[in-house]
C-alpha atoms as a PDB file:
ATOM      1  CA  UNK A   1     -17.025 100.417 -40.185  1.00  0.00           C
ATOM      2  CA  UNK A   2     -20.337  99.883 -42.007  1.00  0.00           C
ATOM      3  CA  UNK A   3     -19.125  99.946 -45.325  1.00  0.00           C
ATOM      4  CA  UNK A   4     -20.102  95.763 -45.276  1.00  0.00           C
ATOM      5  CA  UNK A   5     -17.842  93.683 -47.668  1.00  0.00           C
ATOM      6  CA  UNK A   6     -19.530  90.321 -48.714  1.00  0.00           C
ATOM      7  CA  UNK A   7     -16.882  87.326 -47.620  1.00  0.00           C
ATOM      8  CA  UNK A   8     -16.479  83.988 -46.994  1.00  0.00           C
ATOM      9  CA  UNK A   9     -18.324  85.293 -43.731  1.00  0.00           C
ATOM     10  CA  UNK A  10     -21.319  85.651 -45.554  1.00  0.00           C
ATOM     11  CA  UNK A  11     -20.793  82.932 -47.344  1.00  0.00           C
ATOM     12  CA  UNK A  12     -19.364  79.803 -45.641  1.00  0.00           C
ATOM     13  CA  UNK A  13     -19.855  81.848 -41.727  1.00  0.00           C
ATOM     14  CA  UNK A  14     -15.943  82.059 -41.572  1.00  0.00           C
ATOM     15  CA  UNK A  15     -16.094  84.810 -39.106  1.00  0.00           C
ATOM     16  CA  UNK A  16     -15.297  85.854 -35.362  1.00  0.00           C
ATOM     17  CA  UNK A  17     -16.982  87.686 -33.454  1.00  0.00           C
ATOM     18  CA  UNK A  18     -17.367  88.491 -28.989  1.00  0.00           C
ATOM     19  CA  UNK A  19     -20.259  90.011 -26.969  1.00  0.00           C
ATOM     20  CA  UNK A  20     -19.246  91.696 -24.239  1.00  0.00           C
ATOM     21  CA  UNK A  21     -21.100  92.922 -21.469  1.00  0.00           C
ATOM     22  CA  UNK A  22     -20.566  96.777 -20.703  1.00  0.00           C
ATOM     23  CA  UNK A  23     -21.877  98.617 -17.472  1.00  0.00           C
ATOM     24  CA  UNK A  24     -22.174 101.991 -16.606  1.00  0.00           C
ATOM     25  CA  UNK A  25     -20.033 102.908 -19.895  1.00  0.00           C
ATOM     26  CA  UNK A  26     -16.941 100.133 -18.775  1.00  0.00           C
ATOM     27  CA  UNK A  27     -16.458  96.847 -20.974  1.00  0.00           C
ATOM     28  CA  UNK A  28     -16.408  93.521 -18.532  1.00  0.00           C
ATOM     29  CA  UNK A  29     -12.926  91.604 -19.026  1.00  0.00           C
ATOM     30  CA  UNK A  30     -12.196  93.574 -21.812  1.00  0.00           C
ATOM     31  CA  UNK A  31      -9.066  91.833 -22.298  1.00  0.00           C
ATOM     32  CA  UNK A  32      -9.912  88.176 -22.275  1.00  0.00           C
ATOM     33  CA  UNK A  33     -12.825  88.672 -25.264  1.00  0.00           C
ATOM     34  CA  UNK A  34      -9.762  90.132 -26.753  1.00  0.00           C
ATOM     35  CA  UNK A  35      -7.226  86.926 -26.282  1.00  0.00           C
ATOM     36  CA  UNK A  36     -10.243  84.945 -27.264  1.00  0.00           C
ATOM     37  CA  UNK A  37     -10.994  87.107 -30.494  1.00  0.00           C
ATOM     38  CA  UNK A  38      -6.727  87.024 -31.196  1.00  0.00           C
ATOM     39  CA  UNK A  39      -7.172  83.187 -30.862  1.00  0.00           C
ATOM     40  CA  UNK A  40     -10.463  82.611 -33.247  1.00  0.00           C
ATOM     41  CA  UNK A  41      -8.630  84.974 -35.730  1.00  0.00           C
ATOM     42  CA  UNK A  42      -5.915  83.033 -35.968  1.00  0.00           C
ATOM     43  CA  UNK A  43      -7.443  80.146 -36.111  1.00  0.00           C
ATOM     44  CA  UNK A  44      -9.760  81.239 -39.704  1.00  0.00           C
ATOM     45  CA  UNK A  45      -7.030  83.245 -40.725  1.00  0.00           C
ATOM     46  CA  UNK A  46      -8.535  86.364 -40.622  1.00  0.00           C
ATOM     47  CA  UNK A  47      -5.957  88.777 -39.442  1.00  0.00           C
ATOM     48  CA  UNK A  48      -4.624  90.278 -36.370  1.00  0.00           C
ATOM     49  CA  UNK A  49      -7.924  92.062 -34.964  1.00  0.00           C
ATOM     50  CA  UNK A  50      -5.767  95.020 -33.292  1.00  0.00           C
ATOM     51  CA  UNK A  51      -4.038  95.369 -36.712  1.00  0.00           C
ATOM     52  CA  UNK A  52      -7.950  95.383 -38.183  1.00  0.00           C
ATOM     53  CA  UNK A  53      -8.745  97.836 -35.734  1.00  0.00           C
ATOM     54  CA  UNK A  54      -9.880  96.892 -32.997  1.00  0.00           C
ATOM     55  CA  UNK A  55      -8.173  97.228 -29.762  1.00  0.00           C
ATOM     56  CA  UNK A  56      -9.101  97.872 -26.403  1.00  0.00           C
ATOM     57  CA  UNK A  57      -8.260 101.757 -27.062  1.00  0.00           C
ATOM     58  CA  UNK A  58     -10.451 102.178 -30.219  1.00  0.00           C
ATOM     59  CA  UNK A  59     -13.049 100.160 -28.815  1.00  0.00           C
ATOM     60  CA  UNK A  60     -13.052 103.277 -25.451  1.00  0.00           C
ATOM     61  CA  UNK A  61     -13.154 105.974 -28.193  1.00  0.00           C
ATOM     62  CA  UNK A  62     -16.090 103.867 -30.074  1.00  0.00           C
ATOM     63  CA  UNK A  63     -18.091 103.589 -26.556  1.00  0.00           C
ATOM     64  CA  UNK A  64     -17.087 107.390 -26.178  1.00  0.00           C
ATOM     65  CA  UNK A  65     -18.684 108.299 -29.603  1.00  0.00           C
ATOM     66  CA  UNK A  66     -21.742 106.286 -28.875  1.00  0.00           C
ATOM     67  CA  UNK A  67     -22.554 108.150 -25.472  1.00  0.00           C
ATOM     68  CA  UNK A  68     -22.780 110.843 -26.792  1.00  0.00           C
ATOM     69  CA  UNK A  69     -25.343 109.981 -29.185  1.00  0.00           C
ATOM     70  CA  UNK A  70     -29.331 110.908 -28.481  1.00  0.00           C
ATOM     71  CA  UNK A  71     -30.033 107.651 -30.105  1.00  0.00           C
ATOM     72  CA  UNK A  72     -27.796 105.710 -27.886  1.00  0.00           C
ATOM     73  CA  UNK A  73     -28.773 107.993 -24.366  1.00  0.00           C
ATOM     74  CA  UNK A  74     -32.401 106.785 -25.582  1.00  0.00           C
ATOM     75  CA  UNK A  75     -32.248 103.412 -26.057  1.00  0.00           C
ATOM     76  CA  UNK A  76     -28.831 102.096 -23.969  1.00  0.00           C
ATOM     77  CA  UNK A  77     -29.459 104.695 -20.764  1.00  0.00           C
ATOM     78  CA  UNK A  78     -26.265 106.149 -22.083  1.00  0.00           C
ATOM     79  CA  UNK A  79     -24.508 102.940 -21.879  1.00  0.00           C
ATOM     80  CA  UNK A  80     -25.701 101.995 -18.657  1.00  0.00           C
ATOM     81  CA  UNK A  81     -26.364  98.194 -19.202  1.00  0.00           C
ATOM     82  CA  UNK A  82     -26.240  96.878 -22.628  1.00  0.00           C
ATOM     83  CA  UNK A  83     -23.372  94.936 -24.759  1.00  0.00           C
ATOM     84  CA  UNK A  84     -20.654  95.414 -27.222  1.00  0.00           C
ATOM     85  CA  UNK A  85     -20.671  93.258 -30.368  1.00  0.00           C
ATOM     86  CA  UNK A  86     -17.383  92.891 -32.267  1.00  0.00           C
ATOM     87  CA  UNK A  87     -17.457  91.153 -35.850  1.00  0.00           C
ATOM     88  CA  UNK A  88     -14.126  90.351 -37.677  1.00  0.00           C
ATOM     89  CA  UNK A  89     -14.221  88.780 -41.261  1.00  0.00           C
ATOM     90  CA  UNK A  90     -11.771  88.626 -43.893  1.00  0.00           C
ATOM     91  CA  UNK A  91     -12.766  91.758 -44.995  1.00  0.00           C
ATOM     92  CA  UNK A  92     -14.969  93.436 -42.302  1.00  0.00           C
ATOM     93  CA  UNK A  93     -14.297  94.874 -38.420  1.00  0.00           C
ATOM     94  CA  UNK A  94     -17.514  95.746 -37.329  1.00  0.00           C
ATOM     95  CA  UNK A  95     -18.649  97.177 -33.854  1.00  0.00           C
ATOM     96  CA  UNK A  96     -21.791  97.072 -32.696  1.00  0.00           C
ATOM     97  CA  UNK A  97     -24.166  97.895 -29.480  1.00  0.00           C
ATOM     98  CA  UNK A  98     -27.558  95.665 -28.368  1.00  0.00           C
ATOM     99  CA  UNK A  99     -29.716  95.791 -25.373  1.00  0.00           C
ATOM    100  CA  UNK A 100     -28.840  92.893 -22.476  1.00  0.00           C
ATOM    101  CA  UNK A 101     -32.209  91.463 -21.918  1.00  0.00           C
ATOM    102  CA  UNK A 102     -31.319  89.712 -18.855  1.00  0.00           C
ATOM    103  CA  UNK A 103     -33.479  91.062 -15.929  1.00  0.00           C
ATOM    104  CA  UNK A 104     -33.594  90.934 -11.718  1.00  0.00           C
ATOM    105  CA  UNK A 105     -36.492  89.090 -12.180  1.00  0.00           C
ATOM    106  CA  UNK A 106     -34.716  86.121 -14.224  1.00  0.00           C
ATOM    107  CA  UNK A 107     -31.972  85.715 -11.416  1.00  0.00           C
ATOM    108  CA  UNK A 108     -34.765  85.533  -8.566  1.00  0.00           C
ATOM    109  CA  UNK A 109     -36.857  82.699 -10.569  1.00  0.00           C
ATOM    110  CA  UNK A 110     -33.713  80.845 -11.707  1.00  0.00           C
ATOM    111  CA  UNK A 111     -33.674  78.894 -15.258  1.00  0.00           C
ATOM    112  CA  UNK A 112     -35.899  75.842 -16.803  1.00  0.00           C
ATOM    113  CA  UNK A 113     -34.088  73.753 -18.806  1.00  0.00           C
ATOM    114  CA  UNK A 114     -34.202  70.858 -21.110  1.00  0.00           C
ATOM    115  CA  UNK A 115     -31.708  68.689 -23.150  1.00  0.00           C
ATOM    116  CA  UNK A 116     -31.403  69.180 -26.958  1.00  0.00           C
ATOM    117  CA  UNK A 117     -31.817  66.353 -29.595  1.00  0.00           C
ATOM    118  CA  UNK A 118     -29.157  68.252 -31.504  1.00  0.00           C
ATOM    119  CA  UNK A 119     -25.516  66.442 -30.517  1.00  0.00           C
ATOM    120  CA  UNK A 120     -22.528  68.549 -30.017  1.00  0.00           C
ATOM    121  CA  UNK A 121     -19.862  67.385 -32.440  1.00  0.00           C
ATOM    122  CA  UNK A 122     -16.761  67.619 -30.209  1.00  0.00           C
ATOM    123  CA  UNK A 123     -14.845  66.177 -33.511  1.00  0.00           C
ATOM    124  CA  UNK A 124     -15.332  69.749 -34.987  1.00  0.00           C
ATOM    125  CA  UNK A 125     -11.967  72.817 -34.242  1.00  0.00           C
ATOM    126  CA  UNK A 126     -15.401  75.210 -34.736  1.00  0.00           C
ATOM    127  CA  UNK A 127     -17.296  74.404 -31.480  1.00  0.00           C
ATOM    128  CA  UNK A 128     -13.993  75.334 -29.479  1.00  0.00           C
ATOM    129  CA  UNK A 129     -14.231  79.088 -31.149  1.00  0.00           C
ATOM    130  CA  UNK A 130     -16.811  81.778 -31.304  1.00  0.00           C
ATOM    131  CA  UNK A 131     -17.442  81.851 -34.932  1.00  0.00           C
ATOM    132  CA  UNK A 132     -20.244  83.077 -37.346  1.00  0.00           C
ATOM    133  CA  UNK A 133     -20.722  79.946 -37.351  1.00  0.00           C
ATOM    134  CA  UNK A 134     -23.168  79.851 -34.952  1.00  0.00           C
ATOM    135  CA  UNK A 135     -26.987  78.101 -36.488  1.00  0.00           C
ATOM    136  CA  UNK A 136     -26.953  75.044 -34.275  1.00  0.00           C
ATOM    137  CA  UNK A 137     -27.124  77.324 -30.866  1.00  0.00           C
ATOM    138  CA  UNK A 138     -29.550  80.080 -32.098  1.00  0.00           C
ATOM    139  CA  UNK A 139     -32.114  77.652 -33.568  1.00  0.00           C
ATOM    140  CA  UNK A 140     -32.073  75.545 -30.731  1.00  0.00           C
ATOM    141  CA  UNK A 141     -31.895  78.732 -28.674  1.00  0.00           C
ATOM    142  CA  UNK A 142     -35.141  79.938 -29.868  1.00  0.00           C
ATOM    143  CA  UNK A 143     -36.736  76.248 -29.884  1.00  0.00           C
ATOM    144  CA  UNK A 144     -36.345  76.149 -26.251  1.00  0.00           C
ATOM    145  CA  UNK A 145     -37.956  79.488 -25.595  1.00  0.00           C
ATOM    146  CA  UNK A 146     -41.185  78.486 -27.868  1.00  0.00           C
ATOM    147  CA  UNK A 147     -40.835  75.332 -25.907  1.00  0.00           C
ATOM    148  CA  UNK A 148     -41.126  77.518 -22.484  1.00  0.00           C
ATOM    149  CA  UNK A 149     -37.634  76.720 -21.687  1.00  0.00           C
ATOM    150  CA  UNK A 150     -35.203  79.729 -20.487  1.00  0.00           C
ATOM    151  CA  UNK A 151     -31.990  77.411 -22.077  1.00  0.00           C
ATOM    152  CA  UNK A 152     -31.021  74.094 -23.749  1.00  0.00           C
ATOM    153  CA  UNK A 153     -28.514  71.850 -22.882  1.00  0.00           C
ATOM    154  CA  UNK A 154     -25.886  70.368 -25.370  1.00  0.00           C
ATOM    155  CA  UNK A 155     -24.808  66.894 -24.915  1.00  0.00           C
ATOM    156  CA  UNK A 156     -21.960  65.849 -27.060  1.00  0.00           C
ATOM    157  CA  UNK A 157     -21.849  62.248 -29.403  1.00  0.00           C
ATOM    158  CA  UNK A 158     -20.318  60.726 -26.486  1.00  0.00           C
ATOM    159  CA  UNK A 159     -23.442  61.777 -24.660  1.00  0.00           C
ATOM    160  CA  UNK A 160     -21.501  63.820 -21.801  1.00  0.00           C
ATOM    161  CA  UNK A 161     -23.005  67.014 -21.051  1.00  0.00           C
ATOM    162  CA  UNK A 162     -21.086  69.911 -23.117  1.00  0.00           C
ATOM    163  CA  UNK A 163     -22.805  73.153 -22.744  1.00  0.00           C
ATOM    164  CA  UNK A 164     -25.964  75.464 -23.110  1.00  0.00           C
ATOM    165  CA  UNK A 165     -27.053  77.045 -26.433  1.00  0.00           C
ATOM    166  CA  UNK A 166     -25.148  80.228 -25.442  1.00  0.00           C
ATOM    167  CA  UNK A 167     -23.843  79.637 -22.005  1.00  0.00           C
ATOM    168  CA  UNK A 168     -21.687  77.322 -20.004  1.00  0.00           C
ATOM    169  CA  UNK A 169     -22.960  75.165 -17.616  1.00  0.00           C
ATOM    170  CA  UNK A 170     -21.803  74.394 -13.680  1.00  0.00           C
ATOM    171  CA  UNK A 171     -22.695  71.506 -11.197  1.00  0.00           C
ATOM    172  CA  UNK A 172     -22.044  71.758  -7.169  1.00  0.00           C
ATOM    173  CA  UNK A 173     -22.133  68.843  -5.507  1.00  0.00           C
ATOM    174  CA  UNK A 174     -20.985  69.129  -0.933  1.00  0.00           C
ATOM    175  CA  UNK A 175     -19.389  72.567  -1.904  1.00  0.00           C
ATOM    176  CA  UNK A 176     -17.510  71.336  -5.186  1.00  0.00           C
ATOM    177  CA  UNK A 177     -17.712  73.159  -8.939  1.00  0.00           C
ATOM    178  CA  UNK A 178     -17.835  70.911 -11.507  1.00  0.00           C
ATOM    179  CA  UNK A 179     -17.973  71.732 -15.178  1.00  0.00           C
ATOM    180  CA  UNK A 180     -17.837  69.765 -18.750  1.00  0.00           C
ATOM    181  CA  UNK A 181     -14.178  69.634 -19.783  1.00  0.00           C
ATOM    182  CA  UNK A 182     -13.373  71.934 -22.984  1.00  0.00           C
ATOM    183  CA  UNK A 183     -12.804  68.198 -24.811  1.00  0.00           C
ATOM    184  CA  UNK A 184     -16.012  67.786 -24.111  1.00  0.00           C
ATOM    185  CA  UNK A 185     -16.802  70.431 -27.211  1.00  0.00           C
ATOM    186  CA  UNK A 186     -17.394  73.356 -26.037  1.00  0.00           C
ATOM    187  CA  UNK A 187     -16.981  77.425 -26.733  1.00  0.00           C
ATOM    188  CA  UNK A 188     -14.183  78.202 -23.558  1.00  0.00           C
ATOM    189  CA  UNK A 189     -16.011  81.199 -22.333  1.00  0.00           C
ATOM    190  CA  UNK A 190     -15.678  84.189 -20.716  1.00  0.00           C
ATOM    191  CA  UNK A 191     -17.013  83.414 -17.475  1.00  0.00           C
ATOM    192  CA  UNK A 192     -16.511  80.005 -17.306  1.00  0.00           C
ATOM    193  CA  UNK A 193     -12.472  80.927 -17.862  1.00  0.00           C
ATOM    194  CA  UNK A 194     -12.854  83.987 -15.212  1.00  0.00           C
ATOM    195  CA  UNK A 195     -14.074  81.458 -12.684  1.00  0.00           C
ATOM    196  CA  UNK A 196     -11.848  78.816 -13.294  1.00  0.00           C
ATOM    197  CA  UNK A 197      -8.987  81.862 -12.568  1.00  0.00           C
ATOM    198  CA  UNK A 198     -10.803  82.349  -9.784  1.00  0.00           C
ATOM    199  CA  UNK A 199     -12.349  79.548  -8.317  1.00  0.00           C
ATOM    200  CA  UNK A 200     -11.267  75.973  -7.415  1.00  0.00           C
ATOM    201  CA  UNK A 201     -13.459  74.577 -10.271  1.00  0.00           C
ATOM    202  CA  UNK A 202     -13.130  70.723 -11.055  1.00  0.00           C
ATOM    203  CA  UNK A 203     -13.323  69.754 -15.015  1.00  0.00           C
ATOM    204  CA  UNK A 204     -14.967  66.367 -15.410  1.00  0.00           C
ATOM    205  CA  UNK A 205     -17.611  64.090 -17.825  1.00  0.00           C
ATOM    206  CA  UNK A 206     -21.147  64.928 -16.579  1.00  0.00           C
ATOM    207  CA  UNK A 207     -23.806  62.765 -18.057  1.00  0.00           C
ATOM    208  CA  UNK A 208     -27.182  63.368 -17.190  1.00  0.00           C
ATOM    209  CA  UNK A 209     -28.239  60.430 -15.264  1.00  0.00           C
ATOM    210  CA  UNK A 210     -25.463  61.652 -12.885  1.00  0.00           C
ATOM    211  CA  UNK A 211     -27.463  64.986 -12.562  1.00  0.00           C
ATOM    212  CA  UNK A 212     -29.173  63.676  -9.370  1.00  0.00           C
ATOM    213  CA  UNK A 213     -26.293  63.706  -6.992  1.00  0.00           C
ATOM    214  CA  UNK A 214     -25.890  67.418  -7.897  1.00  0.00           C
ATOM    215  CA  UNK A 215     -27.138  70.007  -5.342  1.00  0.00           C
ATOM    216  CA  UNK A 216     -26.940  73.034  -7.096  1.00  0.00           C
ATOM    217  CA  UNK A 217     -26.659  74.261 -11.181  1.00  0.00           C
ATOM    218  CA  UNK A 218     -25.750  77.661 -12.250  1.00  0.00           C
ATOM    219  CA  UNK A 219     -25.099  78.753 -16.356  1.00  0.00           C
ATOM    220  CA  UNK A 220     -22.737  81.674 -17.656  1.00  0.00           C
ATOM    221  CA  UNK A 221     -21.703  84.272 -19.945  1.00  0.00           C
ATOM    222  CA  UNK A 222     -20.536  87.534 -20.994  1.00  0.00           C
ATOM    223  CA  UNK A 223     -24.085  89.065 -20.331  1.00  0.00           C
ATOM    224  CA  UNK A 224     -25.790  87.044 -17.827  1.00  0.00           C
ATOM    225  CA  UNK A 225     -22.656  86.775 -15.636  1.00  0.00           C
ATOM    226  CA  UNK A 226     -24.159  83.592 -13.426  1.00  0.00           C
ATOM    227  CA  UNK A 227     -27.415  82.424 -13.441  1.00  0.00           C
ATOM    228  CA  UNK A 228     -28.921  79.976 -11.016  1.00  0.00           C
ATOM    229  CA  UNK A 229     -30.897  76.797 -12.582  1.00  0.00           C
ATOM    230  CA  UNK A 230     -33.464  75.789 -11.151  1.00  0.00           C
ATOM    231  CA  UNK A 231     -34.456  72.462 -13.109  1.00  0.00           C
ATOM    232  CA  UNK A 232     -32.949  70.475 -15.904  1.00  0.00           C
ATOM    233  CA  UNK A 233     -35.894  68.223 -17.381  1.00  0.00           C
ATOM    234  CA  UNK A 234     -37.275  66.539 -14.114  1.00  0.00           C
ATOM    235  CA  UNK A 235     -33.819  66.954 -11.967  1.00  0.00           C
ATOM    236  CA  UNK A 236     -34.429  70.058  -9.509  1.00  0.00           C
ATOM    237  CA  UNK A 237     -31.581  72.112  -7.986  1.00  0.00           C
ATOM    238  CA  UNK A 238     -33.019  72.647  -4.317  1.00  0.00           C
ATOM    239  CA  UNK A 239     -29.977  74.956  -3.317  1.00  0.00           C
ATOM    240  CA  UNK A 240     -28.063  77.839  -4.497  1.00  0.00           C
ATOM    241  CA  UNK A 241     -25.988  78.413  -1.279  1.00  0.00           C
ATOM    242  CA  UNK A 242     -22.503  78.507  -3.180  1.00  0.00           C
ATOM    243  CA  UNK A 243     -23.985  79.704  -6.813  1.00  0.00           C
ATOM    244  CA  UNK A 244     -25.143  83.178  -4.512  1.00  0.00           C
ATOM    245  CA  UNK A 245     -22.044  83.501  -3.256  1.00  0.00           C
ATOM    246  CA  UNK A 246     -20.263  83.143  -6.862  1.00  0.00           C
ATOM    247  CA  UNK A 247     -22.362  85.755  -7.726  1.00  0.00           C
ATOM    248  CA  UNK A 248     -21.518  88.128  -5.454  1.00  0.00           C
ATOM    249  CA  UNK A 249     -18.085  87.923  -6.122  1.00  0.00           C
ATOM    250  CA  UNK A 250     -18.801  88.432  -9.772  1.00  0.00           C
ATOM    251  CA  UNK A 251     -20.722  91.426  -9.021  1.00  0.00           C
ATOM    252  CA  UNK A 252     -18.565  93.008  -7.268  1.00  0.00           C
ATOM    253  CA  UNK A 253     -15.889  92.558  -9.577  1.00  0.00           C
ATOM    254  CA  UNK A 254     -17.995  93.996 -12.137  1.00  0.00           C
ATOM    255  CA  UNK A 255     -18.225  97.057  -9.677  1.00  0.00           C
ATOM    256  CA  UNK A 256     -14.485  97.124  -8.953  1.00  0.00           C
ATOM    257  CA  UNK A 257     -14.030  97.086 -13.083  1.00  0.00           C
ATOM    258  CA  UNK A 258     -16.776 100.336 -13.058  1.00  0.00           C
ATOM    259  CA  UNK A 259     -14.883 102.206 -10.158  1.00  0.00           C
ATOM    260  CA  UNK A 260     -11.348 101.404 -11.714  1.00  0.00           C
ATOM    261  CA  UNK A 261     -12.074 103.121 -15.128  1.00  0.00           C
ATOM    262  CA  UNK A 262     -14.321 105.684 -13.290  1.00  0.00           C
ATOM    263  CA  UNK A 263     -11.442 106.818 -11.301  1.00  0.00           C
ATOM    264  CA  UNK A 264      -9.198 106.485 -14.011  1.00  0.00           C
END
């Protein structure tokens, strides 16, 4: 798996790839990064990823293997919190581990965040995959941090609110979640699909003039699960009543996921 083949990966950024957040040892809705990968695969034409190797069982053994190293024990806590990266090219399946830098602290403060000059081009099959292709989001990613910001909102060229640099962004407004619609170009993500499974969540156009009449904001994904915002530009999100409670139910199904495999 590190034997690196240069591709039209490396070349063009025709590649796939999911983070996925592991806890205690367990990968978190294992099997919808999976579906996702299957569907981004298809879609570049890069082979069927369990075919390619990876599947939810090698993926176990490779977590296995990686426990056990002093290296890993070190620097993950043995697995403990971190996240699993897995990179599919045309001629590459590579797995990978990285540290989740998302802290207690960040879901006490809440986020900052501002609004990109960079337009989402919902026009474009890429935005609606998770592919190499990825410059527009980490630039503007780490622009927002040197700008003090914690994320950076996408709007699309219809200027309707599509989505953070690497998350996906809800609304509440007298109890109601509200998110972009996927047409809205967008990256369908983890999270955001989990809690449309599980949630009564509305998909609508936002715009950000319309921000005001929201009472609450809250981003996603695989690693920060949900994060309360606290301020887009000048808009401030005085509550977090239902955003709390959306978290708890993520946690503990985080738990429940933990116990499950524990057991097992």
């Amino acid at each position: 798996m590190n034997n690196i083949t240069l591709d039209e990966c490396f070349q063009f950024g025709l590649g796939a790839f999911e983070t996925i957040g592991i806890e205690k040892g367990t990968p978190i809705l294992l099997e919808k990064h999976l579906k996702r990968l299957e569907r981004a695969a298809d879609f570049l034409k890069l082979g069927d990823p369990a075919v390619r190797g990876i599947t939810a069982g090698r993926i176990e053994e490779y977590l296995e293997e990686q426990k056990k190293r002093p290296e890993v024990q070190k620097e993950f806590d043995g697995l403990e919190h971190c996240a699993l990266k897995l990179m599919l090219t045309k001629e590459n399946a590579v797995y990978s581990l990285r540290a989740n830098h998302y802290t207690p602290e960040n879901y006490e403060k809440g986020f900052i965040m501002d609004v990109s000059k960079v337009k989402r081009n919902e026009t474009s099959p890429l935005v609606y995959h998770k592919t190499m292709n990825y410059g527009d989001c980490i630039l503007e990613k780490r622009n927002a941090t040197a700008a003090g910001m914690d994320e950076r909102l996408f709007l699309n060229t219809k200027k309707q609110i599509s989505e953070g640099t690497v998350s996906n962004v809800f609304f509440v407004r007298k109890g109601v979640i509200y998110t972009p619609k996927v047409s809205c170009g967008l990256l369908p993500g983890i999270l955001r699909e989990y809690l449309c499974d599980t949630e009564e969540v509305e998909e609508t156009y936002i715009y950000v003039q319309d921000l005001k009449w929201y009472q609450e904001c809250f981003v996603t994904n695989s690693l920060m699960g949900i994060m309360p915002v606290r301020q887009i530009e000048g808009i401030r999100f005085e509550e977090d009543k239902v955003t709390k409670e959306l978290m708890g139910k993520y946690q503990k199904m985080v738990r429940d996921t933990v116990n499950k495999k524990q057991v097992g």
